[in-house]
PDB file of N, CA and C in Angstrom:
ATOM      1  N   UNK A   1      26.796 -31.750   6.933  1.00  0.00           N
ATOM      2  CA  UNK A   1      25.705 -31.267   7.738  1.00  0.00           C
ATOM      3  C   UNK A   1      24.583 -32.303   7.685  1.00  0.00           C
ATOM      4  N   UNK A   2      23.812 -32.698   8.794  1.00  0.00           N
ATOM      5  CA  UNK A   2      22.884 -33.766   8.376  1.00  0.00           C
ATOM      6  C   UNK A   2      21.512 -32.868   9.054  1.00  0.00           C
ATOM      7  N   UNK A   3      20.589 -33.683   8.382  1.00  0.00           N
ATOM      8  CA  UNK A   3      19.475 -32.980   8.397  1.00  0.00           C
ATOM      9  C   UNK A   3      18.517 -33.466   9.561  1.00  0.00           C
ATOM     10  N   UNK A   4      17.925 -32.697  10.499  1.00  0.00           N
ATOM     11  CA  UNK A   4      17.601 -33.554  11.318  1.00  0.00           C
ATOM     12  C   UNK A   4      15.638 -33.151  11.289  1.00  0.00           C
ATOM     13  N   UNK A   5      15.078 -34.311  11.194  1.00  0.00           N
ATOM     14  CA  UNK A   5      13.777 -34.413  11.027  1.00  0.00           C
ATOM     15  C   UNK A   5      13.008 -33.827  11.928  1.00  0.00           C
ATOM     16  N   UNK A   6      11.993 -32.858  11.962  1.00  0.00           N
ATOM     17  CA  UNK A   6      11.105 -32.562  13.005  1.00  0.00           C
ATOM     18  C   UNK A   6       9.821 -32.975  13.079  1.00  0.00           C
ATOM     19  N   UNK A   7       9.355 -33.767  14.009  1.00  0.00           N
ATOM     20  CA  UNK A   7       8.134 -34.655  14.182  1.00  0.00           C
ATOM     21  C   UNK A   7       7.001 -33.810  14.260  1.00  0.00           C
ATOM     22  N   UNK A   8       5.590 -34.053  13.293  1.00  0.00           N
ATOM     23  CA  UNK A   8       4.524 -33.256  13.277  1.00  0.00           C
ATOM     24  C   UNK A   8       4.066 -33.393  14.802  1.00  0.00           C
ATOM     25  N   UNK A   9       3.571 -32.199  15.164  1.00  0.00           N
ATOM     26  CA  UNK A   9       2.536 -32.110  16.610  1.00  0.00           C
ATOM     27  C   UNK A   9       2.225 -33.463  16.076  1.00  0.00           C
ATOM     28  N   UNK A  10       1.538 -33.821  17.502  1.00  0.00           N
ATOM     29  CA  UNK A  10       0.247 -35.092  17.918  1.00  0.00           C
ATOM     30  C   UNK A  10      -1.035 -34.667  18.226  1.00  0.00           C
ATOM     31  N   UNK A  11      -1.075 -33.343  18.438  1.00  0.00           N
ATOM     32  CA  UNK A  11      -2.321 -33.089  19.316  1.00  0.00           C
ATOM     33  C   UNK A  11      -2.862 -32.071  17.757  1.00  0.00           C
ATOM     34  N   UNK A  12      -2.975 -32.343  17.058  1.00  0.00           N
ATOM     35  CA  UNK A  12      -3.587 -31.525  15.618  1.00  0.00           C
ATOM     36  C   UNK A  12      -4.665 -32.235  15.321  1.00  0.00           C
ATOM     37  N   UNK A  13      -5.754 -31.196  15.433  1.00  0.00           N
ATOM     38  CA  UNK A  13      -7.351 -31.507  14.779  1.00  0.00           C
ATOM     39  C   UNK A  13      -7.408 -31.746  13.002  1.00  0.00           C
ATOM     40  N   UNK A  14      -7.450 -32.772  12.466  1.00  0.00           N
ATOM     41  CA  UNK A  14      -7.716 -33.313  11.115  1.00  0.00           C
ATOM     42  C   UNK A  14      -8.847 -32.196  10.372  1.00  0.00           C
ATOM     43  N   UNK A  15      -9.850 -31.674  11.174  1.00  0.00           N
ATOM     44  CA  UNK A  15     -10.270 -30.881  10.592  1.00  0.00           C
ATOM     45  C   UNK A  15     -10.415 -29.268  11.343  1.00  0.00           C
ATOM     46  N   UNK A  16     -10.431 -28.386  10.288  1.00  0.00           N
ATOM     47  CA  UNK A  16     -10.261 -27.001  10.209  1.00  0.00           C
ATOM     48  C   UNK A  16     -11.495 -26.261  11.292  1.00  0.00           C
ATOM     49  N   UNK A  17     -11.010 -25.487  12.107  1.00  0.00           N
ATOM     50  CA  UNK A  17     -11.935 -25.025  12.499  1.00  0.00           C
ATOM     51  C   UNK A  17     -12.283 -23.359  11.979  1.00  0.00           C
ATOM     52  N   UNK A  18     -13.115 -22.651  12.298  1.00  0.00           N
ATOM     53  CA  UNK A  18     -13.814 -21.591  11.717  1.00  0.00           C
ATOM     54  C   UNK A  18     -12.981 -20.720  11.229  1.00  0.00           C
ATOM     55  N   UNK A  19     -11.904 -20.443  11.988  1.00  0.00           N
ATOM     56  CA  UNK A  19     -11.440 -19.107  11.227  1.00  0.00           C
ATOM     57  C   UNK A  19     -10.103 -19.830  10.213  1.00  0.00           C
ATOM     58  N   UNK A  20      -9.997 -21.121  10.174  1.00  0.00           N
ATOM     59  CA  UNK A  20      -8.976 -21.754   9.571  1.00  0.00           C
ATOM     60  C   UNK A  20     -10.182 -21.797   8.142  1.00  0.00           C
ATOM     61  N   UNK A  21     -11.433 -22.196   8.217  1.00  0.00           N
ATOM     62  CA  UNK A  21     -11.550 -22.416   6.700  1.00  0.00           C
ATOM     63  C   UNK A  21     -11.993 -21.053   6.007  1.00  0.00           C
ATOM     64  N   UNK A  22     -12.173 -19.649   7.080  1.00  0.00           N
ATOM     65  CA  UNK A  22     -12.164 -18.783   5.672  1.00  0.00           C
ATOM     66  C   UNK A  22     -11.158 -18.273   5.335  1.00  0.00           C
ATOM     67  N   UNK A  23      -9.461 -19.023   6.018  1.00  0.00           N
ATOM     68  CA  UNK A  23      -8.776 -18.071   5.158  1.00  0.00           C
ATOM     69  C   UNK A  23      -8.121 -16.866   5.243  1.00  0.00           C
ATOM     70  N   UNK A  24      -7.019 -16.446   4.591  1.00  0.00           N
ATOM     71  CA  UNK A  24      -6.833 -15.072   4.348  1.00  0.00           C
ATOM     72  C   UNK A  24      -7.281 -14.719   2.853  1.00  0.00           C
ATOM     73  N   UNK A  25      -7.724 -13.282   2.842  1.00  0.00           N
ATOM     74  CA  UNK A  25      -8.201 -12.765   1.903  1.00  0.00           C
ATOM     75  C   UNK A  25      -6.786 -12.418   1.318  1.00  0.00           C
ATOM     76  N   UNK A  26      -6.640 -12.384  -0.229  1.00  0.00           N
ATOM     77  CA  UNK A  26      -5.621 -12.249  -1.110  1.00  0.00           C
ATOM     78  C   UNK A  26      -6.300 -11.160  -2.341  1.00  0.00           C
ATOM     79  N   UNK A  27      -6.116  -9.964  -1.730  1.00  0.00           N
ATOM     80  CA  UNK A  27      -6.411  -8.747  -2.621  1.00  0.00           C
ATOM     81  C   UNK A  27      -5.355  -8.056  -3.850  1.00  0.00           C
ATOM     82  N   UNK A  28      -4.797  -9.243  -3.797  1.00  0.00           N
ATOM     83  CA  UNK A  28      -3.570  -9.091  -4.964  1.00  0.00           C
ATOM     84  C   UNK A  28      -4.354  -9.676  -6.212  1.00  0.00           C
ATOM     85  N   UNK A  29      -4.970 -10.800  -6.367  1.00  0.00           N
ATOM     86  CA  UNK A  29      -5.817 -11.637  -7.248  1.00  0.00           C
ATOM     87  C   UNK A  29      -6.295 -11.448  -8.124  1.00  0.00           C
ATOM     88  N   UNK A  30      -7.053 -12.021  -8.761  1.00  0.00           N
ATOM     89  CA  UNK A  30      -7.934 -11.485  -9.955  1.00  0.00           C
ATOM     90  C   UNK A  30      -9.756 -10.632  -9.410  1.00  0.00           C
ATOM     91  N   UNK A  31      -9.637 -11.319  -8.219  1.00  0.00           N
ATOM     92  CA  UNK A  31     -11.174 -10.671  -7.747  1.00  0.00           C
ATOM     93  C   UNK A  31     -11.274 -10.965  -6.345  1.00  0.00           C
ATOM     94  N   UNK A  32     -11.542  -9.588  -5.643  1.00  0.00           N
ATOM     95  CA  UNK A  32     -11.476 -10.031  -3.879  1.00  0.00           C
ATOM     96  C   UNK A  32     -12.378  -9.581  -3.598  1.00  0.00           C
ATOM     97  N   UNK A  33     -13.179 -10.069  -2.260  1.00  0.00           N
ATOM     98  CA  UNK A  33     -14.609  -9.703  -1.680  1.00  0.00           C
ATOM     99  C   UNK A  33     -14.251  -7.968  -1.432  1.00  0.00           C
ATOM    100  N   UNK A  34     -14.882  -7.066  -1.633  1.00  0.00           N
ATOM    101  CA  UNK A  34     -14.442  -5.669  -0.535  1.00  0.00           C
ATOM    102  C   UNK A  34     -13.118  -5.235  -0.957  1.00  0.00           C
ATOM    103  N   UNK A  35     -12.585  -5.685  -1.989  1.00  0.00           N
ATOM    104  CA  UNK A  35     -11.670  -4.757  -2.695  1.00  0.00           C
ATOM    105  C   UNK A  35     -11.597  -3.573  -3.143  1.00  0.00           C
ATOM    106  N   UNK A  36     -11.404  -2.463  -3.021  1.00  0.00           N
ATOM    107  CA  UNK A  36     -11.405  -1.235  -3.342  1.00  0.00           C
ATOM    108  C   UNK A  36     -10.329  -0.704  -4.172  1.00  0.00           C
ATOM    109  N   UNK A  37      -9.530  -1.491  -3.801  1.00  0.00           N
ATOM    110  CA  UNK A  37      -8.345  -0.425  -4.565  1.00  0.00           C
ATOM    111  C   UNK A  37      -6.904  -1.948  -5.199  1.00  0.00           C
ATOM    112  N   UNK A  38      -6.964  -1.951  -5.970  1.00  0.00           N
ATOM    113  CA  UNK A  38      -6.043  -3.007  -7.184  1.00  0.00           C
ATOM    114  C   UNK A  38      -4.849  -2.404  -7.794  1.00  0.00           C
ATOM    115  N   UNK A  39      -3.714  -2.472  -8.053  1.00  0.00           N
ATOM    116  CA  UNK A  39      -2.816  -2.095  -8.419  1.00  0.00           C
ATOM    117  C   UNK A  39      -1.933  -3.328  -8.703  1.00  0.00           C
ATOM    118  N   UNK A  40      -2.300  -3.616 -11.034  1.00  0.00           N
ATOM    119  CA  UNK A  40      -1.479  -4.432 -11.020  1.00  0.00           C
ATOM    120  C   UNK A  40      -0.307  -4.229 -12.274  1.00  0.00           C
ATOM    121  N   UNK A  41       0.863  -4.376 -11.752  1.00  0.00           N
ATOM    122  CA  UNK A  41       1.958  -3.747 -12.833  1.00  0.00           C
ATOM    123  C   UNK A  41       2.823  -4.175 -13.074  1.00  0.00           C
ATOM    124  N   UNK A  42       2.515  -5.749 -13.096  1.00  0.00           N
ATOM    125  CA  UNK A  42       3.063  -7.017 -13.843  1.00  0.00           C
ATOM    126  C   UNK A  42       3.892  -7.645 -12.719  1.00  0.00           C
ATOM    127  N   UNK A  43       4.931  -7.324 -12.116  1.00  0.00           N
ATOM    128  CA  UNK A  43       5.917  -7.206 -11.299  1.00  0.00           C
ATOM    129  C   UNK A  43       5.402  -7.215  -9.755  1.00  0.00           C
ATOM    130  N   UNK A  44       4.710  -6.063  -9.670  1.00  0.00           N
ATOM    131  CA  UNK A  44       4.291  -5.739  -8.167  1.00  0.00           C
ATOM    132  C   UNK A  44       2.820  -5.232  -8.000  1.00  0.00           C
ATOM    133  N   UNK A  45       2.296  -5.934  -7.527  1.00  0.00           N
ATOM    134  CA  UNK A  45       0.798  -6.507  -7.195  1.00  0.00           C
ATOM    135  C   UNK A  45       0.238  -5.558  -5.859  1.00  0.00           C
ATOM    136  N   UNK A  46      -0.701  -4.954  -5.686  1.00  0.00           N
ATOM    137  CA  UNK A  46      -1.007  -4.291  -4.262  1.00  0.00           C
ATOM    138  C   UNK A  46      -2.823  -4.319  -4.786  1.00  0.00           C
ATOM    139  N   UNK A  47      -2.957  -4.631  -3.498  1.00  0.00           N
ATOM    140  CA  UNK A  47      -4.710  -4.174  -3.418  1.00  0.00           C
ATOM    141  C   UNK A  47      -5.420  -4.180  -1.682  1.00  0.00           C
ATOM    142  N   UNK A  48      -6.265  -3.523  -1.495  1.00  0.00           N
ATOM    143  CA  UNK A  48      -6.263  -3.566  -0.356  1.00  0.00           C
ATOM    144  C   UNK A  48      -8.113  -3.268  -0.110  1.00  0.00           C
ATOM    145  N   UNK A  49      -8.432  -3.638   0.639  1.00  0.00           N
ATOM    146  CA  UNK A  49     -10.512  -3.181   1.492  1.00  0.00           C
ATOM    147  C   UNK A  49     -10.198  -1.836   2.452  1.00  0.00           C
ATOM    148  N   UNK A  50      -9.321  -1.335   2.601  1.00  0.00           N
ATOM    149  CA  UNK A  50      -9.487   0.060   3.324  1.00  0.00           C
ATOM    150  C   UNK A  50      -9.258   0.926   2.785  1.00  0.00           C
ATOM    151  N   UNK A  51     -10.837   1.674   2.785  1.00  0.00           N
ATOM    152  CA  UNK A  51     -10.792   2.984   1.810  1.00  0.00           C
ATOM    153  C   UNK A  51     -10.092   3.900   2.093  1.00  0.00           C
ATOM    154  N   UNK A  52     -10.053   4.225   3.153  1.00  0.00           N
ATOM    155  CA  UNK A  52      -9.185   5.612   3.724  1.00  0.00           C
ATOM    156  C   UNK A  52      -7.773   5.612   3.095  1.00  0.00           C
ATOM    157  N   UNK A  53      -6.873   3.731   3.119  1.00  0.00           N
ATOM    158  CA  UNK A  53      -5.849   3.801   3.129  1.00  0.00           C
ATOM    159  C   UNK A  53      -5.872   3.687   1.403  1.00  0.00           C
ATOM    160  N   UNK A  54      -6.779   3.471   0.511  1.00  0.00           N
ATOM    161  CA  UNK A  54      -6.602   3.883  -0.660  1.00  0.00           C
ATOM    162  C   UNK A  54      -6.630   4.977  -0.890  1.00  0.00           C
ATOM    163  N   UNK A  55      -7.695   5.838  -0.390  1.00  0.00           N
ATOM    164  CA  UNK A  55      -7.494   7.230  -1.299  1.00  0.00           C
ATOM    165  C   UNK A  55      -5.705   7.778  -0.974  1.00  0.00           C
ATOM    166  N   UNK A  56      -5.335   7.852   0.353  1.00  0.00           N
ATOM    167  CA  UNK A  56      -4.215   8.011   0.816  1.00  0.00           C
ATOM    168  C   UNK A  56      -3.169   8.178  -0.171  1.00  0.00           C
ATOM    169  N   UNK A  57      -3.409   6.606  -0.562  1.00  0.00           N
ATOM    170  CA  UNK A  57      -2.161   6.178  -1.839  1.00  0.00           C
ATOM    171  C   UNK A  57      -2.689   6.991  -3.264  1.00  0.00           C
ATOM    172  N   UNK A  58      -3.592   6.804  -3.067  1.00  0.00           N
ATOM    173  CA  UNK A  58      -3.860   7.399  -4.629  1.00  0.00           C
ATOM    174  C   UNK A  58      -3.437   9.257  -4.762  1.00  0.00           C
ATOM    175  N   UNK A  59      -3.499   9.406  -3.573  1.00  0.00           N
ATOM    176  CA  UNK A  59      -3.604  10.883  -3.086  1.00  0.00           C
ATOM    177  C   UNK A  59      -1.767  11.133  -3.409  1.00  0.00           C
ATOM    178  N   UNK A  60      -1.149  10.428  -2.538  1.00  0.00           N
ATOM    179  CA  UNK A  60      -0.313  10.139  -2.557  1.00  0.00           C
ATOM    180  C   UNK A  60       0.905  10.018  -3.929  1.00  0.00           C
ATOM    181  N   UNK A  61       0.361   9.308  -4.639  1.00  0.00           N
ATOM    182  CA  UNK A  61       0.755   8.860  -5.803  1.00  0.00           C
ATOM    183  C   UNK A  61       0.414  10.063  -6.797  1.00  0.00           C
ATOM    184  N   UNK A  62      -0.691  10.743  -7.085  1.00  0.00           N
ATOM    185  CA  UNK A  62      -1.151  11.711  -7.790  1.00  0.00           C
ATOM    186  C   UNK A  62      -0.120  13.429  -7.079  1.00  0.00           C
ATOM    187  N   UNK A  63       0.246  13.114  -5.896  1.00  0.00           N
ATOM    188  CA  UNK A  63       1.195  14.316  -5.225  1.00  0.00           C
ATOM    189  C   UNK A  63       2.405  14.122  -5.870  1.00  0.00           C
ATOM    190  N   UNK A  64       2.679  12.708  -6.591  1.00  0.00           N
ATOM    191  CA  UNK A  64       4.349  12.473  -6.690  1.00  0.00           C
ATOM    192  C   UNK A  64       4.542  12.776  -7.776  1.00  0.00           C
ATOM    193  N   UNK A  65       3.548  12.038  -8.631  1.00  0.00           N
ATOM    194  CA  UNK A  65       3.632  12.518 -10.216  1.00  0.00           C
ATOM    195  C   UNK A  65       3.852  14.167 -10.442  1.00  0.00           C
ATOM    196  N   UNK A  66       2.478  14.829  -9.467  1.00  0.00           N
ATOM    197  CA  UNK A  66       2.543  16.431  -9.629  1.00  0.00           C
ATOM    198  C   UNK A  66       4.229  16.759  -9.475  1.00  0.00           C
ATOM    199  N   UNK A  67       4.547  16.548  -8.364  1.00  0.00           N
ATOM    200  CA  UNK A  67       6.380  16.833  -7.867  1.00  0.00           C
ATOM    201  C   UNK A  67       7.199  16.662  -8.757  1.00  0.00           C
ATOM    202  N   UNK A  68       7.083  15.221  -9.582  1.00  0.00           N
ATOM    203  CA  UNK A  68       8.058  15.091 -10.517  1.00  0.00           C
ATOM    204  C   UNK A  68       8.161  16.319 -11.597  1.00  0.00           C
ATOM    205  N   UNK A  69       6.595  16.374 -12.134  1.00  0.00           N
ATOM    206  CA  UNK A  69       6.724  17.560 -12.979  1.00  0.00           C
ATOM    207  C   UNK A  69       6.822  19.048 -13.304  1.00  0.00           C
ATOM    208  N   UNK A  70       7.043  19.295 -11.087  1.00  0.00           N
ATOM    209  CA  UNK A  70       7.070  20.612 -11.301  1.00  0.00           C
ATOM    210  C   UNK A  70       8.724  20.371 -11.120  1.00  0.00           C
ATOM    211  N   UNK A  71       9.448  19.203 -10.875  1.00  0.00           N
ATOM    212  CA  UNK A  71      10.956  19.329 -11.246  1.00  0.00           C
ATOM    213  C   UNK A  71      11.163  19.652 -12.785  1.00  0.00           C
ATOM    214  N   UNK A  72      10.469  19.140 -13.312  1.00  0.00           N
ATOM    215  CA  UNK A  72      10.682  19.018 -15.030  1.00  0.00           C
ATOM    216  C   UNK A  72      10.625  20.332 -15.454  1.00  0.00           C
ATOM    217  N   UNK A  73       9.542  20.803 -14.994  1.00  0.00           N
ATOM    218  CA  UNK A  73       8.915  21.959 -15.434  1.00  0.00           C
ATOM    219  C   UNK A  73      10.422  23.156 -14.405  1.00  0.00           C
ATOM    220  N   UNK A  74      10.672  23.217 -13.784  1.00  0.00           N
ATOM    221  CA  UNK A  74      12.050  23.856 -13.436  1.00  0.00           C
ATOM    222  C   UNK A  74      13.339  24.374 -14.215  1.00  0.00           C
ATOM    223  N   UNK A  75      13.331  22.848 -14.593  1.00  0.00           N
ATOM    224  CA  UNK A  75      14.963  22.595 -15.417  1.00  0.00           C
ATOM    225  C   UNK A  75      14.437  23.562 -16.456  1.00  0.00           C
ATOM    226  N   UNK A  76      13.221  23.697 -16.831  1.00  0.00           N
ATOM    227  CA  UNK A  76      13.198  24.488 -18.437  1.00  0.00           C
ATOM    228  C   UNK A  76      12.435  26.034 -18.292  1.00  0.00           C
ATOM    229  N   UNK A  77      12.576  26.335 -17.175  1.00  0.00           N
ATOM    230  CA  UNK A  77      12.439  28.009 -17.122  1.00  0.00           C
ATOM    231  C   UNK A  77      13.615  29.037 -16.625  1.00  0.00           C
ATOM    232  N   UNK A  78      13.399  30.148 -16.913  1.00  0.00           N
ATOM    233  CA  UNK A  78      14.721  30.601 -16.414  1.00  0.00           C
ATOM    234  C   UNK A  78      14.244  31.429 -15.234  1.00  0.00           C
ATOM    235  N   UNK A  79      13.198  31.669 -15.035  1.00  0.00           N
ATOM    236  CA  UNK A  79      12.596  32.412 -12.965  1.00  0.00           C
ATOM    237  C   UNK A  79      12.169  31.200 -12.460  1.00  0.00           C
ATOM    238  N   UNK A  80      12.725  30.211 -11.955  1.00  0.00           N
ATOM    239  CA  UNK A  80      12.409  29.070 -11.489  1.00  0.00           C
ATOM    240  C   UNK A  80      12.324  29.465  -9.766  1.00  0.00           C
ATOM    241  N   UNK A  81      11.601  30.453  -9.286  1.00  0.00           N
ATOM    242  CA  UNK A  81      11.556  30.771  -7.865  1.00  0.00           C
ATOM    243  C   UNK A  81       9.714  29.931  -7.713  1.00  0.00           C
ATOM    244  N   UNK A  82       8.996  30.573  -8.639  1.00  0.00           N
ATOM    245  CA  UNK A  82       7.601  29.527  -8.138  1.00  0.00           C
ATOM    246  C   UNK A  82       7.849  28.172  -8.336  1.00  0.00           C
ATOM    247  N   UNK A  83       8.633  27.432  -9.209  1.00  0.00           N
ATOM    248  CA  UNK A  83       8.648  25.884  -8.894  1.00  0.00           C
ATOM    249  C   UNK A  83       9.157  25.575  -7.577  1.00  0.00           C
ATOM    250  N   UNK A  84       9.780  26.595  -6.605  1.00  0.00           N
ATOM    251  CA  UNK A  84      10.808  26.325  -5.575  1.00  0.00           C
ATOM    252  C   UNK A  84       9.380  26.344  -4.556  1.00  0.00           C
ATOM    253  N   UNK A  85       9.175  27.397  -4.797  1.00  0.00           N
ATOM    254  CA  UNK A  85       7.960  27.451  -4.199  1.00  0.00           C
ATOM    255  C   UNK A  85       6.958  26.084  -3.919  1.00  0.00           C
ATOM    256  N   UNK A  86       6.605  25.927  -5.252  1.00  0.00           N
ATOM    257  CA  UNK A  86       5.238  24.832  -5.329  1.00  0.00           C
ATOM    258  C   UNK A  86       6.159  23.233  -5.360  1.00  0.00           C
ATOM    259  N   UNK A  87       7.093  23.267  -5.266  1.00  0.00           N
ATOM    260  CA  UNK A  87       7.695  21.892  -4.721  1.00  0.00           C
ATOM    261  C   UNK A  87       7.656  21.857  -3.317  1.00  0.00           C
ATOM    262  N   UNK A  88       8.060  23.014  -2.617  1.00  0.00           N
ATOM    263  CA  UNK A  88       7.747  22.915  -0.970  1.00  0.00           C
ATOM    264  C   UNK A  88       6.370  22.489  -0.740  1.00  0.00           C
ATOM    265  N   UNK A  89       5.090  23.267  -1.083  1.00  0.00           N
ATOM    266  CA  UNK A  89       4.199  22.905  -1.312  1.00  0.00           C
ATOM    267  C   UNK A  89       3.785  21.814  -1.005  1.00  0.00           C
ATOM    268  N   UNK A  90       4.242  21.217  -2.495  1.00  0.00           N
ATOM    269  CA  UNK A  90       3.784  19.670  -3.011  1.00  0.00           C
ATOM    270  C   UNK A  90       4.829  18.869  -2.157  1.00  0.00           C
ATOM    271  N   UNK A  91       5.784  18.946  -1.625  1.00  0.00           N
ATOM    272  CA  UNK A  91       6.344  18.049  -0.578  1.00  0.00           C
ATOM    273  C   UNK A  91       5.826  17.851   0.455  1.00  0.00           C
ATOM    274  N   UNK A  92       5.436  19.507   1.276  1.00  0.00           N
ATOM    275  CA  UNK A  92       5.205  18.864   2.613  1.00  0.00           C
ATOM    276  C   UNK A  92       3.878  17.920   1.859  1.00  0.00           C
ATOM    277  N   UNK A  93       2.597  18.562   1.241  1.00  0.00           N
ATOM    278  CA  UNK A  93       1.816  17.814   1.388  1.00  0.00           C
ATOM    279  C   UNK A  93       1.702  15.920   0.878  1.00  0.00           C
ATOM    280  N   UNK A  94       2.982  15.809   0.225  1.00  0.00           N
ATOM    281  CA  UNK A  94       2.737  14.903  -0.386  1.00  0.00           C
ATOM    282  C   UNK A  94       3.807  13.782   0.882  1.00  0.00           C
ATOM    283  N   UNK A  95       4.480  14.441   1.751  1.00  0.00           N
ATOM    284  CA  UNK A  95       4.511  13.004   3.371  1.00  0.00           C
ATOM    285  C   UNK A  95       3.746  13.569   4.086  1.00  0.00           C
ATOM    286  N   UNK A  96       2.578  14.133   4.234  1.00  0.00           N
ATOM    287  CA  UNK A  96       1.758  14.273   5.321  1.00  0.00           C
ATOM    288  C   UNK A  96       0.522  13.159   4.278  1.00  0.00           C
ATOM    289  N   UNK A  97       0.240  13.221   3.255  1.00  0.00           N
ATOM    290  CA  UNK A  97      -0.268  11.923   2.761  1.00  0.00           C
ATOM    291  C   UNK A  97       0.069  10.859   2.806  1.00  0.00           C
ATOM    292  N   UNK A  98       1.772  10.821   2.581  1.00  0.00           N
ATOM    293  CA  UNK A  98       2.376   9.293   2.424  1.00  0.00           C
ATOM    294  C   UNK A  98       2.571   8.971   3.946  1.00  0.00           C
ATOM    295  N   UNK A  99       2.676   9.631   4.749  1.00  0.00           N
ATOM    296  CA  UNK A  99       2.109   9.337   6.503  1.00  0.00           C
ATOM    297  C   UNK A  99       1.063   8.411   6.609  1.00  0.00           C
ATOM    298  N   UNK A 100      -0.124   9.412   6.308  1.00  0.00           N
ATOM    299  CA  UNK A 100      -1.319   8.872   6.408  1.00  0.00           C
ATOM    300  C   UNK A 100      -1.770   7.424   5.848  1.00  0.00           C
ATOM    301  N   UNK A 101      -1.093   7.463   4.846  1.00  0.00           N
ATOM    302  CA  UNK A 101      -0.697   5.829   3.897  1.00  0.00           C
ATOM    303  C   UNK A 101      -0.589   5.284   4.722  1.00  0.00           C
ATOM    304  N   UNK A 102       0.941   4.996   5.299  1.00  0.00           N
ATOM    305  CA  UNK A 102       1.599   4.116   6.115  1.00  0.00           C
ATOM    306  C   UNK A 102       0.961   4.218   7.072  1.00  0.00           C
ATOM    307  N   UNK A 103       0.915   5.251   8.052  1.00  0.00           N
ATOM    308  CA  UNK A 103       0.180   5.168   9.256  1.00  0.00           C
ATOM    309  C   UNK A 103      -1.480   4.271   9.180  1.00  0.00           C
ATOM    310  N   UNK A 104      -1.703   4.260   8.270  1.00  0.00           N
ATOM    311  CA  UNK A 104      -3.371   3.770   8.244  1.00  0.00           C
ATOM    312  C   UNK A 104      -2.755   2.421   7.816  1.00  0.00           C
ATOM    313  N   UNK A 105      -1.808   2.096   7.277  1.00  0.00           N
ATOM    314  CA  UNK A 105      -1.961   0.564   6.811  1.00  0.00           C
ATOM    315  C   UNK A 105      -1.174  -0.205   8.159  1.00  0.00           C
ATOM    316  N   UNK A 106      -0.597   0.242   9.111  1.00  0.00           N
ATOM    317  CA  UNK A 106      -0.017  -0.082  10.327  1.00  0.00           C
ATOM    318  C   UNK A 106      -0.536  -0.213  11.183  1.00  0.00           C
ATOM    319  N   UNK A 107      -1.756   0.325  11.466  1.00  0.00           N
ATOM    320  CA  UNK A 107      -2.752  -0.073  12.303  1.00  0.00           C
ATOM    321  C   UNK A 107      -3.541  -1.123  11.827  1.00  0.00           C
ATOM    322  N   UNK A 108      -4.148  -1.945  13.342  1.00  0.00           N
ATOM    323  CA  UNK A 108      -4.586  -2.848  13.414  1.00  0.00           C
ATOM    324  C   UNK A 108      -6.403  -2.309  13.967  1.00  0.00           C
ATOM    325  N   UNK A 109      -7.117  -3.466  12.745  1.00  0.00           N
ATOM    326  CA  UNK A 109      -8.114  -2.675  12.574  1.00  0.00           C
ATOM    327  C   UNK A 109      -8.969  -4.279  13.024  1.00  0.00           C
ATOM    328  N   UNK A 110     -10.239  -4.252  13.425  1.00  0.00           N
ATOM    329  CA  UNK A 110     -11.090  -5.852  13.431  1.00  0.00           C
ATOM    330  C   UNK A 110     -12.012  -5.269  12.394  1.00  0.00           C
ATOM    331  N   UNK A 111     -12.648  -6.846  11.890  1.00  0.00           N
ATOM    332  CA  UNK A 111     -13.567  -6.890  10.965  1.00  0.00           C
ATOM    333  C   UNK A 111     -14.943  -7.131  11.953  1.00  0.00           C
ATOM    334  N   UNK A 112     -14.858  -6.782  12.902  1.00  0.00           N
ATOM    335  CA  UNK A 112     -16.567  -7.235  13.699  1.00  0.00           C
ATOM    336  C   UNK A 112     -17.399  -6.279  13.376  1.00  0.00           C
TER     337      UNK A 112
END
């Protein structure tokens, strides 16, 4: 297989114009302008400047934990009809949050 070279443009400005020198913001980092929400867990890094779409997750995340433990809390009773109960509950509400997550981080939002 041979490699075949691709020639840089010709018509490229040497220097950066405005929206080239600020950048993308990297809210994964150690410190971001308008960061609100950081999540770091060695492995997998998330942070984000939209509040809505943080509480979401956090909302989100605090619905899943609840879920897990009303499974837990199941396995070890013997009238396990209210965990049946409060898992429906905690399901629907916990994808009408994780909606709102995704749906808010999928939209396209301007900074003006």
């Amino acid at each position: 297989m041979v490699a075949v070279k691709i020639p840089p443009p010709e018509n490229l400005s040497p220097t950066p114009d405005e929206a080239t020198k600020t950048g993308l913001s990297d809210y994964t980092g150690g410190s971001a302008n308008k960061r609100v929400l950081h999540i770091n867990l060695g492995i997998f890094k998330y942070g984000t400047d939209d509040k809505s779409h943080a509480a979401a997750l956090v909302f989100a995340l605090i619905l899943l934990i609840a879920l897990l433990g009303i499974v837990v809390a199941g396995f070890h009773v013997e009238n396990a009809a209210w965990a049946d109960k409060c898992f429906g509950w905690l399901g629907s509400a916990f994808l009408f949050v994780a909606g709102v997550a995704l749906g808010k981080s999928s939209s396209k939002r301007s900074d003006d």
